[in-house]
PDB file of N, CA and C in Angstrom:
ATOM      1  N   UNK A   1      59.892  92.091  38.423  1.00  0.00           N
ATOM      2  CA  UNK A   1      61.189  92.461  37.906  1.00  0.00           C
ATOM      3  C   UNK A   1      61.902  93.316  38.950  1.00  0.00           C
ATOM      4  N   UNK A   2      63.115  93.001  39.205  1.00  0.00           N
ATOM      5  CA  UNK A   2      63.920  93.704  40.579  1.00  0.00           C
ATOM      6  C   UNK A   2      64.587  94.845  39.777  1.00  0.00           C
ATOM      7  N   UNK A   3      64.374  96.215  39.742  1.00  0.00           N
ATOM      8  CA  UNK A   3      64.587  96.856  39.142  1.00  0.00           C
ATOM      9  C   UNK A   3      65.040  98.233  39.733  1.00  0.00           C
ATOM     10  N   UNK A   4      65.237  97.766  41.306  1.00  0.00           N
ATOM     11  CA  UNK A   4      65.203  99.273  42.229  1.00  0.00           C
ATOM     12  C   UNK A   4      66.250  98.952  43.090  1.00  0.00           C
ATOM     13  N   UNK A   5      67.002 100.029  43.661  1.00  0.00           N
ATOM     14  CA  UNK A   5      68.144  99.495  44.895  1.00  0.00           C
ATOM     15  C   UNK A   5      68.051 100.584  46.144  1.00  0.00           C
ATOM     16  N   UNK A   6      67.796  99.625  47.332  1.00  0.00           N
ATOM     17  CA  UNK A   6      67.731 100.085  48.606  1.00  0.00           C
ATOM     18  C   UNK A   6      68.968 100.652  49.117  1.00  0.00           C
ATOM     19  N   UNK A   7      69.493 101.673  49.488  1.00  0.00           N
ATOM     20  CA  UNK A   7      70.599 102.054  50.180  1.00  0.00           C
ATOM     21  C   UNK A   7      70.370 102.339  51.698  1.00  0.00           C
ATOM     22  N   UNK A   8      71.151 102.072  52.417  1.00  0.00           N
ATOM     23  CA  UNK A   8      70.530 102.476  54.285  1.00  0.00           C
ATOM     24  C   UNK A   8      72.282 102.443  54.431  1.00  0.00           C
ATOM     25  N   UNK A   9      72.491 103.772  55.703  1.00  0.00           N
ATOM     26  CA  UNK A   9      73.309 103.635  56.483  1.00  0.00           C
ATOM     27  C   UNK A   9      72.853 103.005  57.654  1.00  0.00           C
ATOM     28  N   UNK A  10      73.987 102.188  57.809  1.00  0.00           N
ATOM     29  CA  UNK A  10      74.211 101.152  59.216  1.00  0.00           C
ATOM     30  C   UNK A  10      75.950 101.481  59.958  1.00  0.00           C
ATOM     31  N   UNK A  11      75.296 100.775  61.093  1.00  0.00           N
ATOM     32  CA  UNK A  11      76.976 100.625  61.857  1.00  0.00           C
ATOM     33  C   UNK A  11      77.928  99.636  61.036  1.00  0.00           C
ATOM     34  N   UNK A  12      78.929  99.359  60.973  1.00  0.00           N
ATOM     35  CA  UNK A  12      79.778  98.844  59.974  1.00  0.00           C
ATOM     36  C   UNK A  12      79.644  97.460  61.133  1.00  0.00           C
ATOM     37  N   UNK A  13      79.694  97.655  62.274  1.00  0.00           N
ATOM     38  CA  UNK A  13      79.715  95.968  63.169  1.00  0.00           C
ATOM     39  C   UNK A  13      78.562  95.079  62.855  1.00  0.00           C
ATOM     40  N   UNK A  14      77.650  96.183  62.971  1.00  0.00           N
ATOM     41  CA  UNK A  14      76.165  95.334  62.465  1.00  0.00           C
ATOM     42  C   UNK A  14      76.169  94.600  61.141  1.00  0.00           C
ATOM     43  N   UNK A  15      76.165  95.741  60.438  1.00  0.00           N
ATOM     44  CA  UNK A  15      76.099  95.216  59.137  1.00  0.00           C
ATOM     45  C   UNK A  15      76.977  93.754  58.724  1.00  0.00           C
ATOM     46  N   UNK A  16      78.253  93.876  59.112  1.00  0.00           N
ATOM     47  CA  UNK A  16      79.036  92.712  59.132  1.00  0.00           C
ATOM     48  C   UNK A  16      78.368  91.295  59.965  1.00  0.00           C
ATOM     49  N   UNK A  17      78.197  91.804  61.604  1.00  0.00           N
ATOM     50  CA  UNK A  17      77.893  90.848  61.841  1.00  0.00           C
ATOM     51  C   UNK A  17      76.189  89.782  61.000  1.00  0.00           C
ATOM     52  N   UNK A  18      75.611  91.112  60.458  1.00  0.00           N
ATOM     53  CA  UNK A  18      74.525  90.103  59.972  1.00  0.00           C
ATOM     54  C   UNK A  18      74.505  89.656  58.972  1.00  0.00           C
ATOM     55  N   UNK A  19      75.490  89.956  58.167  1.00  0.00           N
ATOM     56  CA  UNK A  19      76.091  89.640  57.139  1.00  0.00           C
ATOM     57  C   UNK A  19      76.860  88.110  57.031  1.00  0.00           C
ATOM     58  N   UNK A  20      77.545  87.846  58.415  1.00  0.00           N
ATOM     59  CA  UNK A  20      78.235  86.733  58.436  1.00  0.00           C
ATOM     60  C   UNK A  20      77.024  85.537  58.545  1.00  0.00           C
ATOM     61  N   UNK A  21      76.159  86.189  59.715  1.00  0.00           N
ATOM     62  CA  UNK A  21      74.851  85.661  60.076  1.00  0.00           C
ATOM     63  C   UNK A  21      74.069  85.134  58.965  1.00  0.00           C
ATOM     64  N   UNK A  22      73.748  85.901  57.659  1.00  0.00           N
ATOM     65  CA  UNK A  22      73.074  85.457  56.748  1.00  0.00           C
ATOM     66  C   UNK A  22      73.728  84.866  55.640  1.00  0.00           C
ATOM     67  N   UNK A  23      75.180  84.828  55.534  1.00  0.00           N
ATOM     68  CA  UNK A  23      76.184  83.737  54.894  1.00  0.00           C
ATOM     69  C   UNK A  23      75.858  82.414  55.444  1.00  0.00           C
ATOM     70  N   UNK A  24      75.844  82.167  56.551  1.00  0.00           N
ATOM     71  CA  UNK A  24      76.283  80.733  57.320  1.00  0.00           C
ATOM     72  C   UNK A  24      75.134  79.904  57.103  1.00  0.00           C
ATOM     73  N   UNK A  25      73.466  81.078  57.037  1.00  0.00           N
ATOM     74  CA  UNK A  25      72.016  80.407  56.531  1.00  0.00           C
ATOM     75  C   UNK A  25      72.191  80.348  55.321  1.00  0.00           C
ATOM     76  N   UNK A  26      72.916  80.790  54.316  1.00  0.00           N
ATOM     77  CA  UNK A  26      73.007  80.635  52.712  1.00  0.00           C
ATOM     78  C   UNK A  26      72.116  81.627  52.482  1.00  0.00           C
ATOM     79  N   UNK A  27      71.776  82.678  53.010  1.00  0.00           N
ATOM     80  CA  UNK A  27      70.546  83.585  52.047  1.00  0.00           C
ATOM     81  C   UNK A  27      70.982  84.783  52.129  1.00  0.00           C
ATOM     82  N   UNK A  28      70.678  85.290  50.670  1.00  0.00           N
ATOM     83  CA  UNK A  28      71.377  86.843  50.191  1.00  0.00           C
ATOM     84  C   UNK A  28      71.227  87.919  51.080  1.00  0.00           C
ATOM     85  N   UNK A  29      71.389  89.194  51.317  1.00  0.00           N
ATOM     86  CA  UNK A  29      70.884  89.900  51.573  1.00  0.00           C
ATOM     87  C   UNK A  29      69.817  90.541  50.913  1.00  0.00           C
ATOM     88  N   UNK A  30      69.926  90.418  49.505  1.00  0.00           N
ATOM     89  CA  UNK A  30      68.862  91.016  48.784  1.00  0.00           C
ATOM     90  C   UNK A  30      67.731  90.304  49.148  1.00  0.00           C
ATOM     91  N   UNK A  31      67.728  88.826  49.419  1.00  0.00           N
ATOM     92  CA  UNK A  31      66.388  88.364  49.828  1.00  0.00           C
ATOM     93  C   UNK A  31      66.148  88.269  50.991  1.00  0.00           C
ATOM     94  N   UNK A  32      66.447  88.665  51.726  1.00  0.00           N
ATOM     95  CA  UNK A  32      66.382  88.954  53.124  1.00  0.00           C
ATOM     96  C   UNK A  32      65.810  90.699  53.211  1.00  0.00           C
ATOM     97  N   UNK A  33      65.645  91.372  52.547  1.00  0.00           N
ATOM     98  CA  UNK A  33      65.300  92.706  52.118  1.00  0.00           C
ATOM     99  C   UNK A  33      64.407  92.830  51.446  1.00  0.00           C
ATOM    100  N   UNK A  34      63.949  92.161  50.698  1.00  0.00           N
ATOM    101  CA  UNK A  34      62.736  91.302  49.538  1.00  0.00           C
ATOM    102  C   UNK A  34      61.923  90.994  49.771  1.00  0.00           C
ATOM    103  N   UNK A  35      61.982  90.283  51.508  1.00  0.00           N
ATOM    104  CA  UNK A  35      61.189  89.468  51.584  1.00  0.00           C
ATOM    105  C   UNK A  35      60.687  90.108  53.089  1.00  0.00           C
ATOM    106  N   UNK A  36      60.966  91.020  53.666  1.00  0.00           N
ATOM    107  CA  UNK A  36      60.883  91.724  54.479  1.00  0.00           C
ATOM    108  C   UNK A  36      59.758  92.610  53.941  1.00  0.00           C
ATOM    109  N   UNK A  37      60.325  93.306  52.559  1.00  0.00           N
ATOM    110  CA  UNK A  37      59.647  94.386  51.981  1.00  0.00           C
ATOM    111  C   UNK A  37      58.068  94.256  51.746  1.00  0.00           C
ATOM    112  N   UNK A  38      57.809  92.970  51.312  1.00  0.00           N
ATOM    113  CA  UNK A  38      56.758  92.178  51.088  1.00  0.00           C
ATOM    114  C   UNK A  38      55.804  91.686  52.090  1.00  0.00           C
ATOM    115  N   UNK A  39      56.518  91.078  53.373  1.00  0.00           N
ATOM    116  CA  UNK A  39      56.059  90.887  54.351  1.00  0.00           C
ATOM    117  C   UNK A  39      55.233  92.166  54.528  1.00  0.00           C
ATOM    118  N   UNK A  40      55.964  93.446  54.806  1.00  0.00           N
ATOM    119  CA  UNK A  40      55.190  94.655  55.374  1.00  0.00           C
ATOM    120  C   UNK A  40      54.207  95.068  54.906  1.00  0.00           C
ATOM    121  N   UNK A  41      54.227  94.416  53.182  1.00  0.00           N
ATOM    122  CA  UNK A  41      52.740  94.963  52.437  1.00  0.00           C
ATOM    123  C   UNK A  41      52.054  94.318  52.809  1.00  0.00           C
ATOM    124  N   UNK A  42      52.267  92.845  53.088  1.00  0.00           N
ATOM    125  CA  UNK A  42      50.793  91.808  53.267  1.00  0.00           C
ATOM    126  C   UNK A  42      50.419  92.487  54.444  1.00  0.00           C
ATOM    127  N   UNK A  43      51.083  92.610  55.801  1.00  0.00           N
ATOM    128  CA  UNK A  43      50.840  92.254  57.322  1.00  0.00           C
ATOM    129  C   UNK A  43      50.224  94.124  57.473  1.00  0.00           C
ATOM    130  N   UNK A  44      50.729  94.985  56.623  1.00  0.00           N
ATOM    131  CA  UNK A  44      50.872  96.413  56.571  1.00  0.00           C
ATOM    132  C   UNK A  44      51.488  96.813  58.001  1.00  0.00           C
ATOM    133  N   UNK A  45      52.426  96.331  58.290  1.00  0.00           N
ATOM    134  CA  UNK A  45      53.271  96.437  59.066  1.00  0.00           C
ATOM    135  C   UNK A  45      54.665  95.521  59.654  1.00  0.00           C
ATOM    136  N   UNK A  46      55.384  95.919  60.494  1.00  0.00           N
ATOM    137  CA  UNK A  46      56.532  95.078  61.030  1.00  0.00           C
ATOM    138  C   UNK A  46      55.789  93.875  61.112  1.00  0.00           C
ATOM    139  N   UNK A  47      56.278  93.059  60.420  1.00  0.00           N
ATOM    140  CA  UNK A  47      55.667  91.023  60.292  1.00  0.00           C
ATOM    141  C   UNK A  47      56.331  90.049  61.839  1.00  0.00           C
ATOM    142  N   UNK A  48      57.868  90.056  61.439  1.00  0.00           N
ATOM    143  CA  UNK A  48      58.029  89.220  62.604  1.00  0.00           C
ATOM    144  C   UNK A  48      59.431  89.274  62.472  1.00  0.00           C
ATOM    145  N   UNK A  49      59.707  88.595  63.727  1.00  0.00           N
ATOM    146  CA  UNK A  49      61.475  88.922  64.027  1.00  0.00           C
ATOM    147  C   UNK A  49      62.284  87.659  63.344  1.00  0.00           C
ATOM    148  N   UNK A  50      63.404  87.817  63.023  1.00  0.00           N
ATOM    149  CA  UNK A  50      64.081  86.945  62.566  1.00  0.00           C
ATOM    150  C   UNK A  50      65.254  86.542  63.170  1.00  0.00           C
ATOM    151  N   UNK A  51      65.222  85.003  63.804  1.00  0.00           N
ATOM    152  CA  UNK A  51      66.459  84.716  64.348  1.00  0.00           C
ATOM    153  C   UNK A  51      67.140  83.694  64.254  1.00  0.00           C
ATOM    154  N   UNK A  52      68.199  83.257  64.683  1.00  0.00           N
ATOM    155  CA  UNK A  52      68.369  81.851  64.404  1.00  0.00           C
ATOM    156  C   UNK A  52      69.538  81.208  65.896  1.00  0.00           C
ATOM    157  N   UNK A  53      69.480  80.087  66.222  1.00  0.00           N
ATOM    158  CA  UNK A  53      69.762  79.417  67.315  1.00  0.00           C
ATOM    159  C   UNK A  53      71.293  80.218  67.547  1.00  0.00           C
ATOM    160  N   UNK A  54      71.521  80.275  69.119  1.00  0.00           N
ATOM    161  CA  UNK A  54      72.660  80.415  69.942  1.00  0.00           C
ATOM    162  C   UNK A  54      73.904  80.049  69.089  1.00  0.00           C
ATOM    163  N   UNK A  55      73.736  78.606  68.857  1.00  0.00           N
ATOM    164  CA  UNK A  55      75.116  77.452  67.782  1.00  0.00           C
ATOM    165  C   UNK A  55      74.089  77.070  66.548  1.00  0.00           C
ATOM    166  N   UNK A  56      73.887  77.171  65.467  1.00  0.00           N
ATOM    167  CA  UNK A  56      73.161  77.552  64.344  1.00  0.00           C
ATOM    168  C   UNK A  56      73.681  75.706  64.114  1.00  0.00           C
ATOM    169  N   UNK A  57      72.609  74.661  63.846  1.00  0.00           N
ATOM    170  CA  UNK A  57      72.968  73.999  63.444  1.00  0.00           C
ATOM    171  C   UNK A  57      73.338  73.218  61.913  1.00  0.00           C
ATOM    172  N   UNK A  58      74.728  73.490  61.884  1.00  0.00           N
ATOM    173  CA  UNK A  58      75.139  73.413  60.492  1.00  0.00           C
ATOM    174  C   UNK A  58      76.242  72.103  60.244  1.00  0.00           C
ATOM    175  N   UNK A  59      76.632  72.067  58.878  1.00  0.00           N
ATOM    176  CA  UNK A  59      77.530  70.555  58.471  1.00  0.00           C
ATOM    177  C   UNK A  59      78.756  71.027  59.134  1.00  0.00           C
ATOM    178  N   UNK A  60      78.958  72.275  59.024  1.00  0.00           N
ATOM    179  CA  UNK A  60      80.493  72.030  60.399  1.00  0.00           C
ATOM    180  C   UNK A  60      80.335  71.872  61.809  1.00  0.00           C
ATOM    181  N   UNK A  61      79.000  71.824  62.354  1.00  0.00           N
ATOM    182  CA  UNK A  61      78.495  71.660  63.764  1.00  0.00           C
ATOM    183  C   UNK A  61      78.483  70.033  63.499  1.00  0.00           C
ATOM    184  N   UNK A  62      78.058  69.483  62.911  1.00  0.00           N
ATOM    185  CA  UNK A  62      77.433  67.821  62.372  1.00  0.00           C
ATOM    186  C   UNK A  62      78.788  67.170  62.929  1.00  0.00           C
ATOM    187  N   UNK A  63      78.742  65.801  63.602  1.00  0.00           N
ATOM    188  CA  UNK A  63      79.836  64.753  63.706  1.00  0.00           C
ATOM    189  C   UNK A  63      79.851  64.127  62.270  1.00  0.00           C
ATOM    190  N   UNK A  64      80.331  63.541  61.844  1.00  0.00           N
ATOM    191  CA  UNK A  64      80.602  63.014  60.592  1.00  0.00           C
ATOM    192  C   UNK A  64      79.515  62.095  60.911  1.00  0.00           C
ATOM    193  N   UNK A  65      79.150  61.203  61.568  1.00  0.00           N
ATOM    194  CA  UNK A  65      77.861  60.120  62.031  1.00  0.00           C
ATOM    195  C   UNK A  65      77.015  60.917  61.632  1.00  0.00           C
ATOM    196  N   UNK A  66      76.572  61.890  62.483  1.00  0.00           N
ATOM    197  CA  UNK A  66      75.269  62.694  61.969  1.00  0.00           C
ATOM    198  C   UNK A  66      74.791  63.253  60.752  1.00  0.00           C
ATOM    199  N   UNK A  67      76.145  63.361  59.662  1.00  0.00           N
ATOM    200  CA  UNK A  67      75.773  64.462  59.018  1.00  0.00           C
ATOM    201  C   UNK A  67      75.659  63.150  57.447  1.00  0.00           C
ATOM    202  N   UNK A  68      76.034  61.830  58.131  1.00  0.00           N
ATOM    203  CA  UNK A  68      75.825  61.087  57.280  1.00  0.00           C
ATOM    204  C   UNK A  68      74.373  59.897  57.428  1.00  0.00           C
ATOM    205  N   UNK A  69      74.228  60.452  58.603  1.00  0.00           N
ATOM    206  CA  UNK A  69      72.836  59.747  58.515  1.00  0.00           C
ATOM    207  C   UNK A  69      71.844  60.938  58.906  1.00  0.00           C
ATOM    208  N   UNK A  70      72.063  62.083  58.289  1.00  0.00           N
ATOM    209  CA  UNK A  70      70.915  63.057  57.780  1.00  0.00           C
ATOM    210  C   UNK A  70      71.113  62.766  56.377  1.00  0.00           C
ATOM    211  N   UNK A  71      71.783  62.565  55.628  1.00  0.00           N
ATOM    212  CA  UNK A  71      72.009  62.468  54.090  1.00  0.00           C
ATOM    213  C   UNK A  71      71.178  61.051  53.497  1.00  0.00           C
ATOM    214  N   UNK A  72      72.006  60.161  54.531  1.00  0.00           N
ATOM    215  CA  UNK A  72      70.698  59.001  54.025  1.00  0.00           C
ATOM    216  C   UNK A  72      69.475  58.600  54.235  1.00  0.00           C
ATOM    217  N   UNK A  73      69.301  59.786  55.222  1.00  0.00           N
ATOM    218  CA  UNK A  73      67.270  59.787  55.562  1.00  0.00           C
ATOM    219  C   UNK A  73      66.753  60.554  54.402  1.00  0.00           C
ATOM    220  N   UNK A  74      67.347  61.616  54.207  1.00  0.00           N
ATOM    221  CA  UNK A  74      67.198  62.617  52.890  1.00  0.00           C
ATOM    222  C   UNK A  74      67.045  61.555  51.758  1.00  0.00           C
ATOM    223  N   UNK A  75      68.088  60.772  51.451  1.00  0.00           N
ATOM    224  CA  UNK A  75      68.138  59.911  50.454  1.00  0.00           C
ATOM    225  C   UNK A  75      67.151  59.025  50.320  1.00  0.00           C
ATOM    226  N   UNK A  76      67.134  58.235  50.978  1.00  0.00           N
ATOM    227  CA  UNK A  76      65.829  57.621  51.383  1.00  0.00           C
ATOM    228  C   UNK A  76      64.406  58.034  51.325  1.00  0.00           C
ATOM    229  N   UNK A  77      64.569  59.410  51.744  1.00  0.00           N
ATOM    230  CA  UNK A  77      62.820  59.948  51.401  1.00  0.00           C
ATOM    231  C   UNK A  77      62.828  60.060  50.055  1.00  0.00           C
ATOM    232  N   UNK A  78      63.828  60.540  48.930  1.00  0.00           N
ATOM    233  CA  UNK A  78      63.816  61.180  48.286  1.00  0.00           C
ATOM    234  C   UNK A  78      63.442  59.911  46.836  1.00  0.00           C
ATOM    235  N   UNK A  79      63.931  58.656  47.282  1.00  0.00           N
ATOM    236  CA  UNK A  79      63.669  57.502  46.404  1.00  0.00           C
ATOM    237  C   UNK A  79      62.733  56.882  47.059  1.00  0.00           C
ATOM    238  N   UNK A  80      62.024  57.294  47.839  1.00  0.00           N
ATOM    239  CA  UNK A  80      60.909  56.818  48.046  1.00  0.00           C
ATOM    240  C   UNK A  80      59.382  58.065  47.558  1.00  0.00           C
ATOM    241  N   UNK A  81      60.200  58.895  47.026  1.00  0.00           N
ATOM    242  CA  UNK A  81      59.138  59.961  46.324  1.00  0.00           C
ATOM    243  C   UNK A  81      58.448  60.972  47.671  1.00  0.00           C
ATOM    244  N   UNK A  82      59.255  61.054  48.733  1.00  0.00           N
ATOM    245  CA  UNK A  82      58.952  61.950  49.556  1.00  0.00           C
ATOM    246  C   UNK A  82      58.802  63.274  49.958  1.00  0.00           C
ATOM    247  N   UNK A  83      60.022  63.487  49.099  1.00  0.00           N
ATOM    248  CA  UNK A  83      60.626  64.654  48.933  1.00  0.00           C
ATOM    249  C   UNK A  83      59.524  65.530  47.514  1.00  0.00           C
ATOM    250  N   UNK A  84      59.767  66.653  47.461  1.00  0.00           N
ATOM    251  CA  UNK A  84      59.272  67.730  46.190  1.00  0.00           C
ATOM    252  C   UNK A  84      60.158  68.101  45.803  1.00  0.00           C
ATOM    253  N   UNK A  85      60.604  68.948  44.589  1.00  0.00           N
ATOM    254  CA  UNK A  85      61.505  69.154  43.548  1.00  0.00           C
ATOM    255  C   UNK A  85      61.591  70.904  44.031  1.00  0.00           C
ATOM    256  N   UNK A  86      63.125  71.292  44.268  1.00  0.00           N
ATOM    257  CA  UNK A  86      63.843  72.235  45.153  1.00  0.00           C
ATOM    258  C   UNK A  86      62.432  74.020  44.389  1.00  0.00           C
ATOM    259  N   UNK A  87      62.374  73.447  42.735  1.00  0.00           N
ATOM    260  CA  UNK A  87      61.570  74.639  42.177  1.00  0.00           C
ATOM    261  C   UNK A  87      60.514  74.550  42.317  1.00  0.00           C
ATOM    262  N   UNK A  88      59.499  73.564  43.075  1.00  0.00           N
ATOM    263  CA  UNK A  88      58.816  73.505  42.970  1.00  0.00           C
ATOM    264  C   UNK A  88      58.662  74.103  44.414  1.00  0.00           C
ATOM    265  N   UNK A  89      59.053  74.000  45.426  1.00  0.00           N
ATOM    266  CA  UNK A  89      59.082  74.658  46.954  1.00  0.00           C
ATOM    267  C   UNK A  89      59.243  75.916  46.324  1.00  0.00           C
ATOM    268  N   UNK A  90      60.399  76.712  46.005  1.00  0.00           N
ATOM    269  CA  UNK A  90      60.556  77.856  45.876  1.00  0.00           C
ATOM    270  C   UNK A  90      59.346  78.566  44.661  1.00  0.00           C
ATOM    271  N   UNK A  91      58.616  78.043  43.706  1.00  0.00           N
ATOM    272  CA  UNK A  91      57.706  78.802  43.242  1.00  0.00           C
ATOM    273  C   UNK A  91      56.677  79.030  44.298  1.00  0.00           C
ATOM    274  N   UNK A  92      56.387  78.086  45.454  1.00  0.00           N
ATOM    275  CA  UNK A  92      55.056  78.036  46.315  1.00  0.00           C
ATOM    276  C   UNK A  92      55.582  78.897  47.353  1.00  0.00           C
ATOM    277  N   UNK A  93      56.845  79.159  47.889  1.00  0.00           N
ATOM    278  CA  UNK A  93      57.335  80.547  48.625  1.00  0.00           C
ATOM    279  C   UNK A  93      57.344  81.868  47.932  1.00  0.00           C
ATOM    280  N   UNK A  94      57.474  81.778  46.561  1.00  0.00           N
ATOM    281  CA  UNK A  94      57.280  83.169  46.208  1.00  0.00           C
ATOM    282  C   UNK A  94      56.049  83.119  45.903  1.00  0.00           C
ATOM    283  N   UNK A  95      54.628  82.211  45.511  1.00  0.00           N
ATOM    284  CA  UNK A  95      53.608  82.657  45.530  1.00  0.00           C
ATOM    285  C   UNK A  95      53.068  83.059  46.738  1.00  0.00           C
ATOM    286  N   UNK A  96      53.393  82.676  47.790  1.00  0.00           N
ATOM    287  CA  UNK A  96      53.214  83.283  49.223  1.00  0.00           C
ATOM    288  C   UNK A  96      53.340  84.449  49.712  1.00  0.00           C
ATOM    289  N   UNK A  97      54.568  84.653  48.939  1.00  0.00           N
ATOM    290  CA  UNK A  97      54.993  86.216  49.159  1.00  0.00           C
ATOM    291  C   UNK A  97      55.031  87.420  48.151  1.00  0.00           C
ATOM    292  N   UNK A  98      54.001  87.044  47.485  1.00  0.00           N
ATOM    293  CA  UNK A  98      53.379  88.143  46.003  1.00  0.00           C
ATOM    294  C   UNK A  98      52.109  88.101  46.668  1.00  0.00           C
TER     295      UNK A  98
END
């Protein structure tokens, strides 16, 4: 149960910039703080750095070609029973990280 709130002063550039940084990956800050917090209990210490590419490859980076034949490989695995069900990944990441 999330029942506690972290406060930290930061530089206002930072904070923004990692802020934009962790918009563009789709992930909260709260879980990005969560999952950090957790990390440090398993590892009992700093776990590992977190980064992501120079040009972050995303659907506004994608040519319209590409971003439509990533959709129908997706599609394709996914009626061919390739794929796992989105809750079923995310219960096996948070059992990882409890």
């Amino acid at each position: 149960m999330k029942d506690s709130t972290v406060s930290a002063r930061v530089e206002n550039d930072i904070k923004t910039q990692a802020e934009d940084i962790l918009q563009k990956l789709g992930i909260p800050v709260s879980v990005v703080i969560n999952s950090l917090y957790r990390q440090i209990i398993f590892t009992n210490g700093i776990p590992f750095s977190l980064t992501i590419p120079e040009v972050p490859n995303t659907i506004d980076s994608m040519s319209n070609e590409e971003l439509i034949a990533r959709l129908q490989h997706s599609y394709a695995q996914a009626l061919e029973g390739k794929g796992r069900p989105f809750s079923e990944v995310f219960d096996d990441i948070e059992g990882i990280l409890k």
